[in-house]
PDB file of N, CA and C in Angstrom:
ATOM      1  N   UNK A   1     150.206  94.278  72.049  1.00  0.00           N
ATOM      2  CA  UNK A   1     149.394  95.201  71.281  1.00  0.00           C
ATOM      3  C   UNK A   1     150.286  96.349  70.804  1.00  0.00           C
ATOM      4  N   UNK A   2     150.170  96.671  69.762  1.00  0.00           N
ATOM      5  CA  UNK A   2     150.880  97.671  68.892  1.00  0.00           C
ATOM      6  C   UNK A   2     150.475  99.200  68.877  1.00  0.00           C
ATOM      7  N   UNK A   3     150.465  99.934  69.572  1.00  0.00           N
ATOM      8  CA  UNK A   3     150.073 101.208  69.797  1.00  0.00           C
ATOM      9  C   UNK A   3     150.838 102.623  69.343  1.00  0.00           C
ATOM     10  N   UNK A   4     150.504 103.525  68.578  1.00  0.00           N
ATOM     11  CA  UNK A   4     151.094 104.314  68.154  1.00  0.00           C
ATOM     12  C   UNK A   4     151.175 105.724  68.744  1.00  0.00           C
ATOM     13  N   UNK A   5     151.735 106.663  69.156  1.00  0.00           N
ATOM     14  CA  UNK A   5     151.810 108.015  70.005  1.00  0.00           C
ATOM     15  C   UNK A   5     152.660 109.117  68.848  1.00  0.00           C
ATOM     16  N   UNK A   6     151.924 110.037  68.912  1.00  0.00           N
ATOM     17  CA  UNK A   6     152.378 111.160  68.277  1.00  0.00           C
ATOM     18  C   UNK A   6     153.227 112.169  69.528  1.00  0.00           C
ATOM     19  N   UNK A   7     154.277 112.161  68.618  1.00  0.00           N
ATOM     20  CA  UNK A   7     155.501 113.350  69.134  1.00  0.00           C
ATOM     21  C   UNK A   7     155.747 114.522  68.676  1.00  0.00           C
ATOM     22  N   UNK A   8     156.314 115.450  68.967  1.00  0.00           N
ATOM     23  CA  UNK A   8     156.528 116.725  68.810  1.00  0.00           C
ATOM     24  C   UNK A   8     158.024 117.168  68.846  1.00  0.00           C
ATOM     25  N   UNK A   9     158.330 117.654  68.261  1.00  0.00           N
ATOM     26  CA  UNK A   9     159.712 118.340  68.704  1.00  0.00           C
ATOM     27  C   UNK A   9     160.246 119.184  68.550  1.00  0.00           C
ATOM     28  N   UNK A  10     160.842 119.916  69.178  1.00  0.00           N
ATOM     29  CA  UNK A  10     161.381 121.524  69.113  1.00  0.00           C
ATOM     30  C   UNK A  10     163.168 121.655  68.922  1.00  0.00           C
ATOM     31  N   UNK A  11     163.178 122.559  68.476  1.00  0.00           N
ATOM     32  CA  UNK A  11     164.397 123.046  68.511  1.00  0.00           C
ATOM     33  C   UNK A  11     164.983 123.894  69.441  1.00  0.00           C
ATOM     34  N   UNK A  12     166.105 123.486  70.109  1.00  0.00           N
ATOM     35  CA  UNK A  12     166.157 124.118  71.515  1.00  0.00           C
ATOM     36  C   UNK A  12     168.133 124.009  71.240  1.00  0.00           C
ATOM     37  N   UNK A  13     168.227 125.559  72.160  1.00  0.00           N
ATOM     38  CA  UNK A  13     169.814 125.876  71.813  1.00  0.00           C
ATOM     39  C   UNK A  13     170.650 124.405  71.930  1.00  0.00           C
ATOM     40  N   UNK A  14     170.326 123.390  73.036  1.00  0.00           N
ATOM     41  CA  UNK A  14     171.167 121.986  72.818  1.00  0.00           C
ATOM     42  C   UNK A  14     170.743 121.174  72.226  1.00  0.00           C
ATOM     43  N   UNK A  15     170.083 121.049  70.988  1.00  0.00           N
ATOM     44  CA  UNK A  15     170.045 120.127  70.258  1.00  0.00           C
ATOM     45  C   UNK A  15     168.279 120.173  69.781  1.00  0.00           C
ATOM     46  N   UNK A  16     167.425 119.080  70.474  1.00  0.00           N
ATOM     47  CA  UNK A  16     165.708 118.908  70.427  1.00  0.00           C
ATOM     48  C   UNK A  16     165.539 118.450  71.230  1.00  0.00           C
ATOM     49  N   UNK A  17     163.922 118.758  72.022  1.00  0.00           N
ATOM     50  CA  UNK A  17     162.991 118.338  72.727  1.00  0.00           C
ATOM     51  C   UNK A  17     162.161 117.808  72.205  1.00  0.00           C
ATOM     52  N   UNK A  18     162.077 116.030  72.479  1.00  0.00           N
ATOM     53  CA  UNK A  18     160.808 115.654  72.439  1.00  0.00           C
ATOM     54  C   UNK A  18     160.200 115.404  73.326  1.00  0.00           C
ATOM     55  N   UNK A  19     158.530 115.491  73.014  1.00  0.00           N
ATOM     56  CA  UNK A  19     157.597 115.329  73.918  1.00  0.00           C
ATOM     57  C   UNK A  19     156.655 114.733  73.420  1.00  0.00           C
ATOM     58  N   UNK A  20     155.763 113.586  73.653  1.00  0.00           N
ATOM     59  CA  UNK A  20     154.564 113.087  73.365  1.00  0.00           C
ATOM     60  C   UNK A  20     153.560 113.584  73.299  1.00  0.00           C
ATOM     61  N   UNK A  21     152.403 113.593  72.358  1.00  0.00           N
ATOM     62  CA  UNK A  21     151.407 115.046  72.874  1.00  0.00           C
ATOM     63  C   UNK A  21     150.909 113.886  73.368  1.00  0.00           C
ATOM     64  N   UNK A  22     150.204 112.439  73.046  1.00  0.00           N
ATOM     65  CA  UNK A  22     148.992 111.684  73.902  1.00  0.00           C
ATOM     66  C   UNK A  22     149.405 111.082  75.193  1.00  0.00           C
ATOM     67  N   UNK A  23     150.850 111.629  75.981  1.00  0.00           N
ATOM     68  CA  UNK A  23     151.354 111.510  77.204  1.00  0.00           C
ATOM     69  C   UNK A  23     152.650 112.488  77.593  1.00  0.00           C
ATOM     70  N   UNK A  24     152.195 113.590  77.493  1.00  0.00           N
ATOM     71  CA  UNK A  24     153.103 114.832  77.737  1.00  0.00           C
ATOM     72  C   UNK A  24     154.585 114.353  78.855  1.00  0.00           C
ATOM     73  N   UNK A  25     154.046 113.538  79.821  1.00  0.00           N
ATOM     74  CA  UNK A  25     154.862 112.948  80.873  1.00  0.00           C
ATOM     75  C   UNK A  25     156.075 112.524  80.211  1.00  0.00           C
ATOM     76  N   UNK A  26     156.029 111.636  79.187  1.00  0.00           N
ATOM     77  CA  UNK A  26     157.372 111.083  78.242  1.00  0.00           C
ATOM     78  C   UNK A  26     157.811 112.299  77.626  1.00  0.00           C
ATOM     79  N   UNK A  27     159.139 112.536  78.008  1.00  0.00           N
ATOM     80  CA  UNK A  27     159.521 113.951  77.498  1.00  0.00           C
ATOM     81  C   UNK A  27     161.161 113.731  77.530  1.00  0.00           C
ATOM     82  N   UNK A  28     161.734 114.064  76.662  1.00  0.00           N
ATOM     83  CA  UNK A  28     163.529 113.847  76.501  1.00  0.00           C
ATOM     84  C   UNK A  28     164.136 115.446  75.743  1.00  0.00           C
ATOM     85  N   UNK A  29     165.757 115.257  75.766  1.00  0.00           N
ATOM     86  CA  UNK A  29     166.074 115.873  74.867  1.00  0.00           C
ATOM     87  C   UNK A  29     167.430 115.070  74.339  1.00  0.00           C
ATOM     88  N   UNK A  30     168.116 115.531  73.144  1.00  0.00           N
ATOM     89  CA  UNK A  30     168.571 114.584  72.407  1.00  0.00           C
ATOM     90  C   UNK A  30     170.042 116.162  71.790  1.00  0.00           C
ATOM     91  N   UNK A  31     171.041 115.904  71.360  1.00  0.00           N
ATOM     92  CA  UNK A  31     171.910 116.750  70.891  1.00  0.00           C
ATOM     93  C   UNK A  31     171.378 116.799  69.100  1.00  0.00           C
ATOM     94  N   UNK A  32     170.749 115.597  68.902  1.00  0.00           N
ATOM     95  CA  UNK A  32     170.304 115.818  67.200  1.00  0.00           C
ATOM     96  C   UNK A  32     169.060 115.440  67.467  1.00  0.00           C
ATOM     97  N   UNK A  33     168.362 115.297  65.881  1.00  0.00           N
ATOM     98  CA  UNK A  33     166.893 114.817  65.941  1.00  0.00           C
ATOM     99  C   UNK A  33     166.347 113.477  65.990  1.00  0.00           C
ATOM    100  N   UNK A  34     167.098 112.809  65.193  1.00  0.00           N
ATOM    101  CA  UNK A  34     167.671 111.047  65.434  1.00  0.00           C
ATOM    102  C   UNK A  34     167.935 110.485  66.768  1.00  0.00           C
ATOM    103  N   UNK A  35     169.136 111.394  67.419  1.00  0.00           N
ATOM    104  CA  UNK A  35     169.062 110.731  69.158  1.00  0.00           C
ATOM    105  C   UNK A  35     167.864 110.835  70.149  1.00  0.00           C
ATOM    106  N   UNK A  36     167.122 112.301  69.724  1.00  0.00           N
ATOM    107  CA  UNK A  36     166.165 112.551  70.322  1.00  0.00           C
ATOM    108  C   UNK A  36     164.946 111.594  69.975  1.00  0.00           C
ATOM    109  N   UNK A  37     164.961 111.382  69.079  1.00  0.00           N
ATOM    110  CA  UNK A  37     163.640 110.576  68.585  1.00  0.00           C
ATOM    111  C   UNK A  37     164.233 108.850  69.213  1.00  0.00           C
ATOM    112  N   UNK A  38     165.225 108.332  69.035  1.00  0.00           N
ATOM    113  CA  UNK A  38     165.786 107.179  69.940  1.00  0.00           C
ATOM    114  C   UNK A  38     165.701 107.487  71.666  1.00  0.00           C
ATOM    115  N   UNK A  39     165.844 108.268  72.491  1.00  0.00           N
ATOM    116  CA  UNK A  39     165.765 108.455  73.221  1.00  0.00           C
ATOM    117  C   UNK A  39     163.827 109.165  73.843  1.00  0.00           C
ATOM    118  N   UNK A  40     163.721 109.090  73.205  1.00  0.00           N
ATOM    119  CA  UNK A  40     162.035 109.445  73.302  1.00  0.00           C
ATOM    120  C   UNK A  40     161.562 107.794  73.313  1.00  0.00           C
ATOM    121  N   UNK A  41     161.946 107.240  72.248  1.00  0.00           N
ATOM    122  CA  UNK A  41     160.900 105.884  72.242  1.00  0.00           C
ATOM    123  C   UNK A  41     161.505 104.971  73.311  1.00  0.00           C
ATOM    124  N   UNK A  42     162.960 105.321  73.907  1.00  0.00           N
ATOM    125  CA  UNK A  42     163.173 104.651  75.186  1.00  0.00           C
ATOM    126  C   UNK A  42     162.648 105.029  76.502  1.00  0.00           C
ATOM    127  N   UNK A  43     162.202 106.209  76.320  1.00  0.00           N
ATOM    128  CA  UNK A  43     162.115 106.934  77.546  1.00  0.00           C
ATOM    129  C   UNK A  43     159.817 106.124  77.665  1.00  0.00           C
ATOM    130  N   UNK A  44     159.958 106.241  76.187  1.00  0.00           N
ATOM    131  CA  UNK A  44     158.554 105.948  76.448  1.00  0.00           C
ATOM    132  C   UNK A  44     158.174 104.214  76.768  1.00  0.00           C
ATOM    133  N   UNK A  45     159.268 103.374  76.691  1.00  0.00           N
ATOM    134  CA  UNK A  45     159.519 101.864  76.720  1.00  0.00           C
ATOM    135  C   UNK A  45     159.285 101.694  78.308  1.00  0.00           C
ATOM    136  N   UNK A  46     160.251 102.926  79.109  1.00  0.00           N
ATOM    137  CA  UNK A  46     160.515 102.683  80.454  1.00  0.00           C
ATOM    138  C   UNK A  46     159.429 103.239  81.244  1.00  0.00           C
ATOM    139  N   UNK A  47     158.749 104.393  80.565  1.00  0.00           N
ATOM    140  CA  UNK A  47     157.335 104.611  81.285  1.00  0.00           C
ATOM    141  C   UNK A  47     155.884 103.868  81.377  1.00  0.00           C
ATOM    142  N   UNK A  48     156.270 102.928  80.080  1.00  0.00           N
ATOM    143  CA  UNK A  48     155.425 101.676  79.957  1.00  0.00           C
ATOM    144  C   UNK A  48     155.703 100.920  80.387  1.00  0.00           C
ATOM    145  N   UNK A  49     157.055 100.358  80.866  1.00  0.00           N
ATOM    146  CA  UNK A  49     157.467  99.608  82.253  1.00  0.00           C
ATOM    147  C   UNK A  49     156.972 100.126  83.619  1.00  0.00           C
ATOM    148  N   UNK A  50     156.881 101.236  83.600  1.00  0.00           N
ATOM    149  CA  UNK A  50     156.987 101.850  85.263  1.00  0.00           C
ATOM    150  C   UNK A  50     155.054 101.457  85.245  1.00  0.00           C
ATOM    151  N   UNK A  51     154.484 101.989  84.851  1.00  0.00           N
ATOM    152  CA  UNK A  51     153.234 102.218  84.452  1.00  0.00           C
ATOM    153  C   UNK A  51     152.575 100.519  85.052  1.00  0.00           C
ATOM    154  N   UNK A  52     153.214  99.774  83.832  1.00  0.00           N
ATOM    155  CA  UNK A  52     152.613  98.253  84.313  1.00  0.00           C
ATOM    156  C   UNK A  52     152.892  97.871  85.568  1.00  0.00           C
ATOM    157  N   UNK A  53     153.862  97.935  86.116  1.00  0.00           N
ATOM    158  CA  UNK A  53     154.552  97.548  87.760  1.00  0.00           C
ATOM    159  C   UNK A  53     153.061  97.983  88.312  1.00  0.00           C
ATOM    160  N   UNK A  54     153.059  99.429  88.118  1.00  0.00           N
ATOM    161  CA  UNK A  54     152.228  99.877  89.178  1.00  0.00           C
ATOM    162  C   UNK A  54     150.698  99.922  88.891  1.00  0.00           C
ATOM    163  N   UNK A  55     150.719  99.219  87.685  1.00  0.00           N
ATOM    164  CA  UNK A  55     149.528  98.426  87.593  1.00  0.00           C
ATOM    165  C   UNK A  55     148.422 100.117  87.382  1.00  0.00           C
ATOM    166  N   UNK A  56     149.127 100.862  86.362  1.00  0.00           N
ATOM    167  CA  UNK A  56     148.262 102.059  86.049  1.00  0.00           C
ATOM    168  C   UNK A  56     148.064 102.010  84.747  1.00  0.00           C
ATOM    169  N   UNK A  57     146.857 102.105  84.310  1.00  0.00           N
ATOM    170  CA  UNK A  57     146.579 102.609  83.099  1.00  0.00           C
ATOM    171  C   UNK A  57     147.190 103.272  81.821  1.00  0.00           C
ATOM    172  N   UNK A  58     147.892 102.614  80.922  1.00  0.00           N
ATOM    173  CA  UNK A  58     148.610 103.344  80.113  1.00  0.00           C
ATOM    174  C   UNK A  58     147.644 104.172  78.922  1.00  0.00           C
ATOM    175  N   UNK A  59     148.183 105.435  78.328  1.00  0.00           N
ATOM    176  CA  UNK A  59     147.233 106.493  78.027  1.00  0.00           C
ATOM    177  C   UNK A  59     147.336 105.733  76.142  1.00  0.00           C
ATOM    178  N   UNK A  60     146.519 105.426  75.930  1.00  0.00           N
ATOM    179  CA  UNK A  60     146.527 105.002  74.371  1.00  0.00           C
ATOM    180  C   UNK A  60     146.544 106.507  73.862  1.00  0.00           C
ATOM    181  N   UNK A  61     147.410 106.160  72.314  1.00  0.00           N
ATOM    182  CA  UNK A  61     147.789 107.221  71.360  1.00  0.00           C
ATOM    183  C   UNK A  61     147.213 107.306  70.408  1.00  0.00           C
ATOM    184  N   UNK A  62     145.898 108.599  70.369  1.00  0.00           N
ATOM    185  CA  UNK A  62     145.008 108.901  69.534  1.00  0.00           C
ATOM    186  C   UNK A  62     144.644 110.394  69.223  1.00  0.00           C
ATOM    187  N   UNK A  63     146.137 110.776  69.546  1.00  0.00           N
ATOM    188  CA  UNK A  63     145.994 112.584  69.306  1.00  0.00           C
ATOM    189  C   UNK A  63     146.088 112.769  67.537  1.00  0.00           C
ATOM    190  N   UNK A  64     144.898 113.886  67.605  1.00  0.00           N
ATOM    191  CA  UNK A  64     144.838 114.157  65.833  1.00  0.00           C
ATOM    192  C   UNK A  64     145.502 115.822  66.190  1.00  0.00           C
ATOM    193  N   UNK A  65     146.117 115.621  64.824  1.00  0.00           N
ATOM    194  CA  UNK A  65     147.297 117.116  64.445  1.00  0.00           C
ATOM    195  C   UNK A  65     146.776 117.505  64.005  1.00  0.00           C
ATOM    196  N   UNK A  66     146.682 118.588  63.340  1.00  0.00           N
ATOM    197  CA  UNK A  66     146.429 119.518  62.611  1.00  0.00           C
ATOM    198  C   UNK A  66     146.945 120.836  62.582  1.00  0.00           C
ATOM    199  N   UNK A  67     147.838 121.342  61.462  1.00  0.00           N
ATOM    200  CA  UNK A  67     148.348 122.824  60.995  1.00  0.00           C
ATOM    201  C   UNK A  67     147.271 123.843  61.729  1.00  0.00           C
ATOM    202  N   UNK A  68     147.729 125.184  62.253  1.00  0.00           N
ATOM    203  CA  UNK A  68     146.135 126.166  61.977  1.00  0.00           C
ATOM    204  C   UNK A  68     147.343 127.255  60.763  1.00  0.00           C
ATOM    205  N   UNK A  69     146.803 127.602  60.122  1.00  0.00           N
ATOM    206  CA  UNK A  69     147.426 128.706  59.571  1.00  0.00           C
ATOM    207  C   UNK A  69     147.204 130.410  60.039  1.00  0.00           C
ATOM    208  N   UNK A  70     148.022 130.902  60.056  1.00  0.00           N
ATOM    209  CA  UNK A  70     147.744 131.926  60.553  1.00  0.00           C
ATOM    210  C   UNK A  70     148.627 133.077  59.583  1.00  0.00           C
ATOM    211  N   UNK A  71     148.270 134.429  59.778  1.00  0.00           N
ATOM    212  CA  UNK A  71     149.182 135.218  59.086  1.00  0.00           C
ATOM    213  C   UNK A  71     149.572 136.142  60.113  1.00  0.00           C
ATOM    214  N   UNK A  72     151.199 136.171  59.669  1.00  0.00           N
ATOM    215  CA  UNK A  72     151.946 136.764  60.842  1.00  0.00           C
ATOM    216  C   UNK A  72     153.013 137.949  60.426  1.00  0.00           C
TER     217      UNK A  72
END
């Protein structure tokens, strides 16, 4: 089954943080935005490994985004 998860990522003095918002748990950082985003979808491969072993519930990816605008 083909399941999709929305990520996030920040800019952080070594490079980016990603983090999953519909499983916060999968979380990496990467020296660029490319490694980080490769290293996120591995990190999230191996938590979907760990997950099945132990025979837990994996969190389907159905977080909605949305901008707020604000004036600052």
């Amino acid at each position: 089954m083909l399941n999709a998860y929305t990520a996030t990522y920040t800019k952080i003095p070594s490079g980016y943080m990603g983090q999953l918002i519909d499983w916060p748990e999968v979380i990496t950082e990467g020296a660029t935005l490319e490694e980080c985003r490769e290293m996120l979808r591995d990190a999230l491969q191996e938590m979907i490994a760990a997950y099945k072993q132990q025979n837990k519930e994996i969190p389907l990816g159905k977080a909605l985004i949305e901008q707020v605008p604000v004036e600052v």
